[in-house]
C-alpha atoms as a PDB file:
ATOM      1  CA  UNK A   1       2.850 120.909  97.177  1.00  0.00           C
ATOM      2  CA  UNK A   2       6.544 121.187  95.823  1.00  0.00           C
ATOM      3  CA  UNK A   3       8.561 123.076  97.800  1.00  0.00           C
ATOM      4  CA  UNK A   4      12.139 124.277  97.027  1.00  0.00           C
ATOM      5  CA  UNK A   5      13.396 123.314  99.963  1.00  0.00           C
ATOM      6  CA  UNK A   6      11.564 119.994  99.480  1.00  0.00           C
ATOM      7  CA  UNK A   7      13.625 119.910  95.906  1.00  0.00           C
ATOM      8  CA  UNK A   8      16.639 120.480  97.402  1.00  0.00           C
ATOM      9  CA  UNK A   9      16.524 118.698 100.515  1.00  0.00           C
ATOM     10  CA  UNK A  10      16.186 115.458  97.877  1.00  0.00           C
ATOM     11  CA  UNK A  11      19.936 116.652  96.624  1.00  0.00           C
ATOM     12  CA  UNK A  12      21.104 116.332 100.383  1.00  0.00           C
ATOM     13  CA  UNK A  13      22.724 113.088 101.188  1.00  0.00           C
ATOM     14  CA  UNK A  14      21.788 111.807 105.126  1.00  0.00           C
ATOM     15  CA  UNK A  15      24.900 111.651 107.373  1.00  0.00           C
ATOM     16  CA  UNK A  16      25.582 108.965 109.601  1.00  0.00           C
ATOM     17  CA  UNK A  17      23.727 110.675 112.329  1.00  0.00           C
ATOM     18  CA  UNK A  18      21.000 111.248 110.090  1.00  0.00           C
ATOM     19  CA  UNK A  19      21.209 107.372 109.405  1.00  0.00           C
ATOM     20  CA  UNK A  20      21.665 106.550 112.736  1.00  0.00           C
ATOM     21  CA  UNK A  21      18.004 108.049 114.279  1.00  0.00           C
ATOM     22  CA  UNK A  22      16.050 106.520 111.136  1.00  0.00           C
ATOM     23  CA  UNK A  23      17.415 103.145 111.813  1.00  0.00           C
ATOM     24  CA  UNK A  24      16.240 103.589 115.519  1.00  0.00           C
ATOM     25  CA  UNK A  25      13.006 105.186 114.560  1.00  0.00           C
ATOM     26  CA  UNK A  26      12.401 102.414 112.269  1.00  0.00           C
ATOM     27  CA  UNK A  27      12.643 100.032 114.818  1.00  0.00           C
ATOM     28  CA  UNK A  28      10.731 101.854 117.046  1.00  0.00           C
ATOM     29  CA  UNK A  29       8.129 103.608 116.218  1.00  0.00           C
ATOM     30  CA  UNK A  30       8.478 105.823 113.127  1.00  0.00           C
ATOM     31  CA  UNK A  31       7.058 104.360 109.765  1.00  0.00           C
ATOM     32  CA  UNK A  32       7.711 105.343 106.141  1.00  0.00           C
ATOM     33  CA  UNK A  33       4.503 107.280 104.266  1.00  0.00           C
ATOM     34  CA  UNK A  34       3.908 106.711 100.983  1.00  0.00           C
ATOM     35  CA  UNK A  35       4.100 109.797  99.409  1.00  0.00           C
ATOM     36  CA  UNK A  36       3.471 111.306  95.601  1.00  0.00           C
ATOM     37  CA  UNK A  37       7.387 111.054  94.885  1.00  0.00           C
ATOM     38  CA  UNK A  38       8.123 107.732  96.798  1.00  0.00           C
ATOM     39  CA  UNK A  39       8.742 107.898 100.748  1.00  0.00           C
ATOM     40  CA  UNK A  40       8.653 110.139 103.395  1.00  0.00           C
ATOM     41  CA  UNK A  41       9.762 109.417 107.464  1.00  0.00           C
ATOM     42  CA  UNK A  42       7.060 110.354 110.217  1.00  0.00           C
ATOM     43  CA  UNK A  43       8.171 111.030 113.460  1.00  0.00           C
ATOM     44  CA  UNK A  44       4.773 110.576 115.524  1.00  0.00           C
ATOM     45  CA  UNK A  45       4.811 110.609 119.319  1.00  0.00           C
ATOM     46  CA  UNK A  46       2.293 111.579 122.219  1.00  0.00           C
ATOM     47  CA  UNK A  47       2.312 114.870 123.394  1.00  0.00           C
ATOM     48  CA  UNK A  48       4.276 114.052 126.392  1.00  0.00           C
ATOM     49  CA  UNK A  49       7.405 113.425 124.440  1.00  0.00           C
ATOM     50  CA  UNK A  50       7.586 116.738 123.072  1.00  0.00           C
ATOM     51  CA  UNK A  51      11.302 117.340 123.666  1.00  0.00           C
ATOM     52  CA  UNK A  52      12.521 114.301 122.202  1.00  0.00           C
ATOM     53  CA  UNK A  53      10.112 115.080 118.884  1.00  0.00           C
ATOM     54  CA  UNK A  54      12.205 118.378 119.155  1.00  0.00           C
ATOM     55  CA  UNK A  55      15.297 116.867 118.903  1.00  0.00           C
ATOM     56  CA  UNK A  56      14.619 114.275 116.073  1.00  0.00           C
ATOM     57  CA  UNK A  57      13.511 117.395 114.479  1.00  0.00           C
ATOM     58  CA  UNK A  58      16.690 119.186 115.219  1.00  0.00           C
ATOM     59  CA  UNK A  59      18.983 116.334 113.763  1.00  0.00           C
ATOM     60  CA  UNK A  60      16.648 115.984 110.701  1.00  0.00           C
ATOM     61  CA  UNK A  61      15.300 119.529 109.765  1.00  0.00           C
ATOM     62  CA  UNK A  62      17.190 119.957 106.373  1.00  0.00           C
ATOM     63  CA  UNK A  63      14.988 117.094 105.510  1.00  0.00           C
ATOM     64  CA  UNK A  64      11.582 119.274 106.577  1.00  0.00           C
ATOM     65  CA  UNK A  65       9.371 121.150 105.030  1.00  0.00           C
ATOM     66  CA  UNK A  66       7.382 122.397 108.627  1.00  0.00           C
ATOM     67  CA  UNK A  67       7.722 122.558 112.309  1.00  0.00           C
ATOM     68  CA  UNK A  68       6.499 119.891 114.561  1.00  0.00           C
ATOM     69  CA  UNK A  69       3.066 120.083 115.450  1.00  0.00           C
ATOM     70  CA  UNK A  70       0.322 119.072 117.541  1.00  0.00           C
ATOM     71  CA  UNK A  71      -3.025 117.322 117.007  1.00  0.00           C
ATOM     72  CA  UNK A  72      -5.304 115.981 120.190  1.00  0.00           C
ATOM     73  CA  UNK A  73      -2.541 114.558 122.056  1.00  0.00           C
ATOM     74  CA  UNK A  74       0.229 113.772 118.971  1.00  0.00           C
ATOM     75  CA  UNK A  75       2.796 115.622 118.256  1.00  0.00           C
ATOM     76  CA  UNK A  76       4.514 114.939 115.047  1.00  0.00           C
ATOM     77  CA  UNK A  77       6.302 115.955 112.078  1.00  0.00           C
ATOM     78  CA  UNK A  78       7.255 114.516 108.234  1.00  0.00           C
ATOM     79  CA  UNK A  79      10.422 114.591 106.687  1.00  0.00           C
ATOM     80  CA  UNK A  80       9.926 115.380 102.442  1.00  0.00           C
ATOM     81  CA  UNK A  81      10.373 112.758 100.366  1.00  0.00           C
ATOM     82  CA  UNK A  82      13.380 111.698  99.652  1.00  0.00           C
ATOM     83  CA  UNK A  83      15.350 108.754  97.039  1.00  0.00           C
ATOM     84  CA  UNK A  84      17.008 107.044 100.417  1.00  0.00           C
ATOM     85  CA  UNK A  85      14.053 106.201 102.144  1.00  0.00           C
ATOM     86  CA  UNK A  86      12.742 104.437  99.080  1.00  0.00           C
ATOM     87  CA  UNK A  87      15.405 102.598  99.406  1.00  0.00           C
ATOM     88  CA  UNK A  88      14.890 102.166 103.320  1.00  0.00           C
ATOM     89  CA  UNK A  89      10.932 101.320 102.723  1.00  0.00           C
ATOM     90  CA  UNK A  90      12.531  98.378 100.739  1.00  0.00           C
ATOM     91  CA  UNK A  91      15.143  97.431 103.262  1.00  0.00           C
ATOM     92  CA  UNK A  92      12.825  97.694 106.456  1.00  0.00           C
ATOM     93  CA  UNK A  93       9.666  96.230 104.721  1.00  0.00           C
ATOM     94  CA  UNK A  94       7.635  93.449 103.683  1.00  0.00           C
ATOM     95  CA  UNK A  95       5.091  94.420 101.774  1.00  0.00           C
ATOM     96  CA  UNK A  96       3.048  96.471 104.508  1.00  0.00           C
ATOM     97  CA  UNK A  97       4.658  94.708 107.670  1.00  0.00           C
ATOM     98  CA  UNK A  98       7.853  96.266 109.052  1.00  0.00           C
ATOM     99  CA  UNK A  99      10.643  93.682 108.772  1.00  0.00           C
ATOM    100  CA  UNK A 100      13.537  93.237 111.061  1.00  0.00           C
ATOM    101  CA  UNK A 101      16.701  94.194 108.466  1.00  0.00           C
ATOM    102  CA  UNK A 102      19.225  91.876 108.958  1.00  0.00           C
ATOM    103  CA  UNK A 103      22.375  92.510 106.978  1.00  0.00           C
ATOM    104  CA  UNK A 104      21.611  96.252 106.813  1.00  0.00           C
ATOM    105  CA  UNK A 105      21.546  96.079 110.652  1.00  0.00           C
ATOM    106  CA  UNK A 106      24.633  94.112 111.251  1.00  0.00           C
ATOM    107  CA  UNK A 107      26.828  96.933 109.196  1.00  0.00           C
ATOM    108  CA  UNK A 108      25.020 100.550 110.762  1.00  0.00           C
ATOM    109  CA  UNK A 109      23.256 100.166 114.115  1.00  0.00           C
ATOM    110  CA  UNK A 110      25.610 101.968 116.199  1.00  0.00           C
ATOM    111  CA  UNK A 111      25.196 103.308 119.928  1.00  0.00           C
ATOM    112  CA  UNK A 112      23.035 106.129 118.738  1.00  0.00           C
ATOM    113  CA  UNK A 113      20.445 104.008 116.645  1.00  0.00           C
ATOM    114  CA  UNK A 114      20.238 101.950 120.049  1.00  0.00           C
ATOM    115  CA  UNK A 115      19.897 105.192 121.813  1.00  0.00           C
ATOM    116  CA  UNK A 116      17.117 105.816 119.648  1.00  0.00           C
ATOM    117  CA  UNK A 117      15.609 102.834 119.600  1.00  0.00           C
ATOM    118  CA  UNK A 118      15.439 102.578 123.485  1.00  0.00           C
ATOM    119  CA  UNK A 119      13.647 106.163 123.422  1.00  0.00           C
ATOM    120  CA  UNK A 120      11.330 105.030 120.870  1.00  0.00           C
ATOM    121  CA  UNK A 121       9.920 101.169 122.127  1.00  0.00           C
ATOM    122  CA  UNK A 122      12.124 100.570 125.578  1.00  0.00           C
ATOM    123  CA  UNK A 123      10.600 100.538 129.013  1.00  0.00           C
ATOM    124  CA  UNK A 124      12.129 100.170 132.821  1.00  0.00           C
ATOM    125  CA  UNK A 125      10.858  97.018 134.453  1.00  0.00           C
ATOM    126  CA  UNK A 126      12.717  97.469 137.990  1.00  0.00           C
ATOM    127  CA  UNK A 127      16.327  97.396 137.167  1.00  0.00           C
ATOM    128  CA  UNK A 128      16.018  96.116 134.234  1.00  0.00           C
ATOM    129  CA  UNK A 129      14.839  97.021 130.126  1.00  0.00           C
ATOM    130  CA  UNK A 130      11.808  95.792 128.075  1.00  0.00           C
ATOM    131  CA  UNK A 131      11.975  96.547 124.548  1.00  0.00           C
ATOM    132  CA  UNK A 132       8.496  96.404 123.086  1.00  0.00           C
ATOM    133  CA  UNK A 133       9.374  94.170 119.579  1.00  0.00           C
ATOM    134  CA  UNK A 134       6.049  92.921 119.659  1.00  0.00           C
ATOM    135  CA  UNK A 135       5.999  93.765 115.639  1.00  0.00           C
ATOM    136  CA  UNK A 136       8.676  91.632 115.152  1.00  0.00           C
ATOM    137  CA  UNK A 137       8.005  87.735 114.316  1.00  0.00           C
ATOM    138  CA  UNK A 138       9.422  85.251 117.205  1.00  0.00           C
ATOM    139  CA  UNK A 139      12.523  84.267 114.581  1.00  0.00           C
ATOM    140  CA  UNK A 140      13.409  87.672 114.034  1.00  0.00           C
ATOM    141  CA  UNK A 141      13.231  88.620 118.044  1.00  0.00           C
ATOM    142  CA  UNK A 142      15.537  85.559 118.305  1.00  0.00           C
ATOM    143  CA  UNK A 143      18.124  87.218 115.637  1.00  0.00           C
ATOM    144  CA  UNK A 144      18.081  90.406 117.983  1.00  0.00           C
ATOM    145  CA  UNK A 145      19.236  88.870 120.685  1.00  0.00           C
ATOM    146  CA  UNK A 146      22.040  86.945 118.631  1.00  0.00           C
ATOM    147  CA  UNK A 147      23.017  90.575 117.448  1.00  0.00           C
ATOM    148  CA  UNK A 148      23.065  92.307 120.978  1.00  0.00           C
ATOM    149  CA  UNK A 149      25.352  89.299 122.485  1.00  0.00           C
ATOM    150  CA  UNK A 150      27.453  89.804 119.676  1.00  0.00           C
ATOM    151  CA  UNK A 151      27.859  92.789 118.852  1.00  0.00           C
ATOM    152  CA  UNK A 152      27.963  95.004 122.122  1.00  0.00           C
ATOM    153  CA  UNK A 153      27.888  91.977 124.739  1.00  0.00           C
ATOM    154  CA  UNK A 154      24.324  92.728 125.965  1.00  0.00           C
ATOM    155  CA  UNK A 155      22.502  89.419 127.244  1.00  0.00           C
ATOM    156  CA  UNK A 156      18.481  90.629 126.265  1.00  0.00           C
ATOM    157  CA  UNK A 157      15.891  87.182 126.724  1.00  0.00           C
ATOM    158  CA  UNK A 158      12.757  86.721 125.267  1.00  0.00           C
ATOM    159  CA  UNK A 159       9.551  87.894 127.528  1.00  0.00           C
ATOM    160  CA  UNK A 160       6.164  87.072 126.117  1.00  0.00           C
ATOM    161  CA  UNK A 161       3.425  89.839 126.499  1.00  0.00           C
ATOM    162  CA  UNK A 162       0.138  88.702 125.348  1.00  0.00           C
ATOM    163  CA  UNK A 163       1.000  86.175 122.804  1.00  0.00           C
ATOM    164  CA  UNK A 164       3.762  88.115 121.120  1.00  0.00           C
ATOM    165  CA  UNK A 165       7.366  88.704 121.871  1.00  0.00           C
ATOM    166  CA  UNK A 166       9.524  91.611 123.234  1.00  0.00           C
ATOM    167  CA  UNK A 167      13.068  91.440 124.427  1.00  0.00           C
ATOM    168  CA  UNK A 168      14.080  91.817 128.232  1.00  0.00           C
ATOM    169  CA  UNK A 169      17.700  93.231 129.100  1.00  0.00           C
ATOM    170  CA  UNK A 170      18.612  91.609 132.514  1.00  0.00           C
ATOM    171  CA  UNK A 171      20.367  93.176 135.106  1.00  0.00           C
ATOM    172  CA  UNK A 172      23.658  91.787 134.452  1.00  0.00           C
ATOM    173  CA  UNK A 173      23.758  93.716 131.243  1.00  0.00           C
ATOM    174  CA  UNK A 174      22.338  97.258 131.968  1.00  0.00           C
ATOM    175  CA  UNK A 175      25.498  98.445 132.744  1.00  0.00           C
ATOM    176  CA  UNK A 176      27.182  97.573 129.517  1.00  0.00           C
ATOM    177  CA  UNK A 177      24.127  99.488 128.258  1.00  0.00           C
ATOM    178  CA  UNK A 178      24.291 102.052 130.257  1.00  0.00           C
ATOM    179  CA  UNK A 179      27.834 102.949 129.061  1.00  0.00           C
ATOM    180  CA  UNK A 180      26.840 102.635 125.288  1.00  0.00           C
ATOM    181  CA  UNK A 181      23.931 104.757 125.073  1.00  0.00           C
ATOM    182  CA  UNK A 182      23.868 107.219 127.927  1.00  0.00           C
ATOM    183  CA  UNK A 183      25.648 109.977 126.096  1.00  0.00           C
ATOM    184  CA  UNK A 184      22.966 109.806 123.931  1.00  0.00           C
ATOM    185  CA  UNK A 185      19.578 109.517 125.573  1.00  0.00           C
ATOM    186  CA  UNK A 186      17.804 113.459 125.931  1.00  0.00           C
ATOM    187  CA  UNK A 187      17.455 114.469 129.828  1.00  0.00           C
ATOM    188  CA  UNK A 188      13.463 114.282 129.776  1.00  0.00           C
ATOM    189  CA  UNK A 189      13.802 110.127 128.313  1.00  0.00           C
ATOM    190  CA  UNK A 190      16.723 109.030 130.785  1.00  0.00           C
ATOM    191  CA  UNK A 191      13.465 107.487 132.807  1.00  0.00           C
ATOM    192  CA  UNK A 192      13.736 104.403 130.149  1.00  0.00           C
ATOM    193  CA  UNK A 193      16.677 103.292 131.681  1.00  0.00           C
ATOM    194  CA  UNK A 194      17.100 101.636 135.379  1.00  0.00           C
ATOM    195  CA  UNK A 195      18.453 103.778 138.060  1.00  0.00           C
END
């Protein structure tokens, strides 16, 4: 149903922030719904990651319609449908497969899309950080790595996990990570990150 908030939420242009948390979601785990008037972002985790739902929610609520809610052990919300992440569906997918975006990466991602993206997919493995990118294709993994030497110094390797690929932060480079994306992880996610 058409809501006027819906209508003019459609008006609203997304900030940087706003940018910033879809890119990292996107990477992660949100996905863009198709929708009767093009795209929509859902934000779908398991109940025990309430509070960081709640903030996504927070940063993106002129962009929804209804309060996060729960359903068995999910907890989710939608944003409305909006022209930019039409735009994003095309940037961030190949036909139904999520695509690692290249160019579009290289000019936003930004401390707080890693921030988000480490909440979303990243997981402590002693002291250092798996980042599940199994979705990704071996090539594009490769790229990622490329990217984090270059563009924040980060050293990540390639770990294989049941015939597909995720990337591995060593030690060496946590605390260059650390430093980038501390002031943005939420209190209740800070266990994704080595002591």
């Amino acid at each position: 149903m058409e809501t006027r908030l819906a209508r003019e939420a459609r008006k609203i242009s997304f900030s940087k922030k706003h940018l910033s948390l879809m890119l990292g979601t996107l990477l992660g785990d949100g996905y863009l719904d198709r929708t009767t008037r093009g795209y929509s972002l859902r934000i779908h985790h398991g109940i025990s990651q309430k509070e960081y739902v709640d903030f996504k929610y927070i940063v993106l609520k002129s962009f929804v319609n209804s309060q996060p809610r729960q359903s068995g052990n999910s907890y989710y919300f939608r944003t409305v449908s909006h022209p930019y992440l039409t735009n994003l569906r095309e940037i961030f997918y190949l036909g139904k497969k999520k695509i690692v975006p290249r160019n579009f990466l290289e000019s936003n991602f930004d401390p707080f899309a890693f921030a988000i993206w480490i909440m979303d997919d990243g997981a402590r493995d002693s002291r250092q950080l798996r980042i599940n990118t199994q979705s990704f294709s071996l090539e594009e993994n490769l790229w990622l790595i490329k990217f984090l030497q270059a563009k924040f110094g980060i050293v990540a390797k390639i770990n294989k996990d049941k015939g597909k690929y995720r990337l591995r932060i060593g030690t060496l480079s946590m605390q260059v990570l650390k430093d980038l994306v501390l002031p943005y992880i939420i209190p209740s996610m800070l266990y994704k990150l080595s002591p």
